[in-house]
Protein backbone atom coordinates (compact mmCIF):
# COMPACT_ATOMS: atom_id res chain seq x y z
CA UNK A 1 15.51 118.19 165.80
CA UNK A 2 14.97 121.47 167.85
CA UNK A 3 11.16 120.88 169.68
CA UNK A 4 8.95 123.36 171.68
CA UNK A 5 6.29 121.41 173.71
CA UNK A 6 7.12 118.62 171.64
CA UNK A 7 6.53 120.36 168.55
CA UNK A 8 9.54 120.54 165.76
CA UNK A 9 10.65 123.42 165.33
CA UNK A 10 13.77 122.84 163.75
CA UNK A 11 13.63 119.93 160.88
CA UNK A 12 16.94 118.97 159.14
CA UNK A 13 16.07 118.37 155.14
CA UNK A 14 19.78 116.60 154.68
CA UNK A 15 22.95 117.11 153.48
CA UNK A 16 24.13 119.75 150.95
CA UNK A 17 24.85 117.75 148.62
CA UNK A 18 21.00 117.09 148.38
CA UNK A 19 21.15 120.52 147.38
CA UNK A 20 24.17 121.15 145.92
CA UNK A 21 23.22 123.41 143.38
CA UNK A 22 21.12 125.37 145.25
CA UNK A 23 23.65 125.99 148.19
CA UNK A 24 26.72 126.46 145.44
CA UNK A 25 24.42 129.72 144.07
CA UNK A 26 23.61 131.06 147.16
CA UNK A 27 27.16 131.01 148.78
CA UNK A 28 28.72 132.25 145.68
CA UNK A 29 26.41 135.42 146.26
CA UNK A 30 27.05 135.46 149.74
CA UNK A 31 29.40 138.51 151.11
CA UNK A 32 30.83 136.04 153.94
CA UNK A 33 31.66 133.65 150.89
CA UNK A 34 32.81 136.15 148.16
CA UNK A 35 36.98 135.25 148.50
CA UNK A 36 36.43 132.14 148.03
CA UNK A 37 36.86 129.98 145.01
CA UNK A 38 34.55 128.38 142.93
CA UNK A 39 36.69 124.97 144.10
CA UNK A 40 36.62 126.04 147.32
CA UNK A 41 32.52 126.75 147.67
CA UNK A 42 31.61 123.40 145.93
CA UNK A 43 33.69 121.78 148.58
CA UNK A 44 32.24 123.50 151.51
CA UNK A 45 28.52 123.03 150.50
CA UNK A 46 29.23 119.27 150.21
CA UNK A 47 30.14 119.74 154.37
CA UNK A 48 26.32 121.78 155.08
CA UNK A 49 23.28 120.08 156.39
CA UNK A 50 19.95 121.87 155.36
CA UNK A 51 17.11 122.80 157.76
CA UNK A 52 13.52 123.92 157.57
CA UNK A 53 12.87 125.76 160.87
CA UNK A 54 8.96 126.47 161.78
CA UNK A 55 7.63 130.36 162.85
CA UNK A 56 9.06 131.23 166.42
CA UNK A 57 11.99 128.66 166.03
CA UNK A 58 14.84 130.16 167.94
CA UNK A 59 18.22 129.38 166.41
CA UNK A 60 20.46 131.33 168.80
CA UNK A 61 20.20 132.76 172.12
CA UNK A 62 22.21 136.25 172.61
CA UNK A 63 25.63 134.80 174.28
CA UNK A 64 24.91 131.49 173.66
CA UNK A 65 28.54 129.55 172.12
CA UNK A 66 27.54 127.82 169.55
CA UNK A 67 29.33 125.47 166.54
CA UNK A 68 27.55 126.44 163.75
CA UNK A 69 26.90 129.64 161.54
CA UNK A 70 22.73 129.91 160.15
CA UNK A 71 22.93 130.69 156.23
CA UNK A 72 19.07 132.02 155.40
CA UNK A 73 18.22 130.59 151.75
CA UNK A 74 14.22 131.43 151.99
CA UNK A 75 11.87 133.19 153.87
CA UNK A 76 13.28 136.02 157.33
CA UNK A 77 14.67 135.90 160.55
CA UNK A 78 14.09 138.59 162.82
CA UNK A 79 17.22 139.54 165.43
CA UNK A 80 15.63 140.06 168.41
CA UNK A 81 17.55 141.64 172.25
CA UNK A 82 16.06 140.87 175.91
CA UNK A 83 15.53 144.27 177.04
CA UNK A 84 15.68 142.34 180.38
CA UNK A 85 12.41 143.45 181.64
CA UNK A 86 10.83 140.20 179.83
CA UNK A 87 10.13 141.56 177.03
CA UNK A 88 12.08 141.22 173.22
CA UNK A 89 13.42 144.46 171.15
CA UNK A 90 13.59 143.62 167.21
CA UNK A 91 17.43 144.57 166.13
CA UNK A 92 16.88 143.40 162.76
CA UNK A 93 15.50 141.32 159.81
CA UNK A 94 18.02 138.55 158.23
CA UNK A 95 16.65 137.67 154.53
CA UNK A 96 17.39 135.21 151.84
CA UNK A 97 20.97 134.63 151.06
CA UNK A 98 22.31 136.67 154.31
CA UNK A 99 23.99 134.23 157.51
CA UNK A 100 23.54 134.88 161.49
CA UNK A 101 26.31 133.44 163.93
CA UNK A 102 29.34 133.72 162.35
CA UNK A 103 31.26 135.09 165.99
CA UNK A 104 29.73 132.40 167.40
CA UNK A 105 32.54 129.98 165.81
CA UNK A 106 34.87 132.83 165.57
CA UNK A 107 35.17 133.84 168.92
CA UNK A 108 37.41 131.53 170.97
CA UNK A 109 36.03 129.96 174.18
């Protein structure tokens, strides 16, 4: 569990096969997902853990290497750049059924 101050941020739910269904729908309409086979996406969401992640949970830093890609199933993410002066520049919003991280387990150490 990802805390703040001792306060979780980041709660894992449990395994995708909790939510099987739910994860099998939303990677079949997922663009990162769409060559793969029906076979091939029930598989995979048996290998996903689910999260709940609180407001202001951070789930990547920019060049942070990291073993996992973030699929968003409710609610938004917002992208955000250091514009190195302390301050954060919104890039972007990430909403339902859209995934953040993917070059972080694509790009080779």
């Amino acid at each position: 569990m990802i805390t703040q101050n001792e306060q979780p941020l980041l709660e894992e739910l449990g395994f995708g096969e909790n939510f099987k269904d739910e994860i099998i729908e939303m990677l079949d309409s997922t663009q990162m997902f769409s060559d793969f086979s029906g076979e091939d996406i029930n598989l995979l969401s048996e290998y996903l853990h689910a999260y709940s992640a609180k407001e202001g949970a951070v789930l990547y830093h920019e060049g942070e290497r990291s073993d996992h890609v973030c699929i968003l199933v409710i609610g938004k993410l917002e992208v955000l750049k250091s514009t190195g002066d302390g301050e954060n520049k919104k890039l972007a919003d990430v909403r339902s059924g859209k995934s953040i991280g993917e070059m972080s387990i694509i790009d080779v150490y």
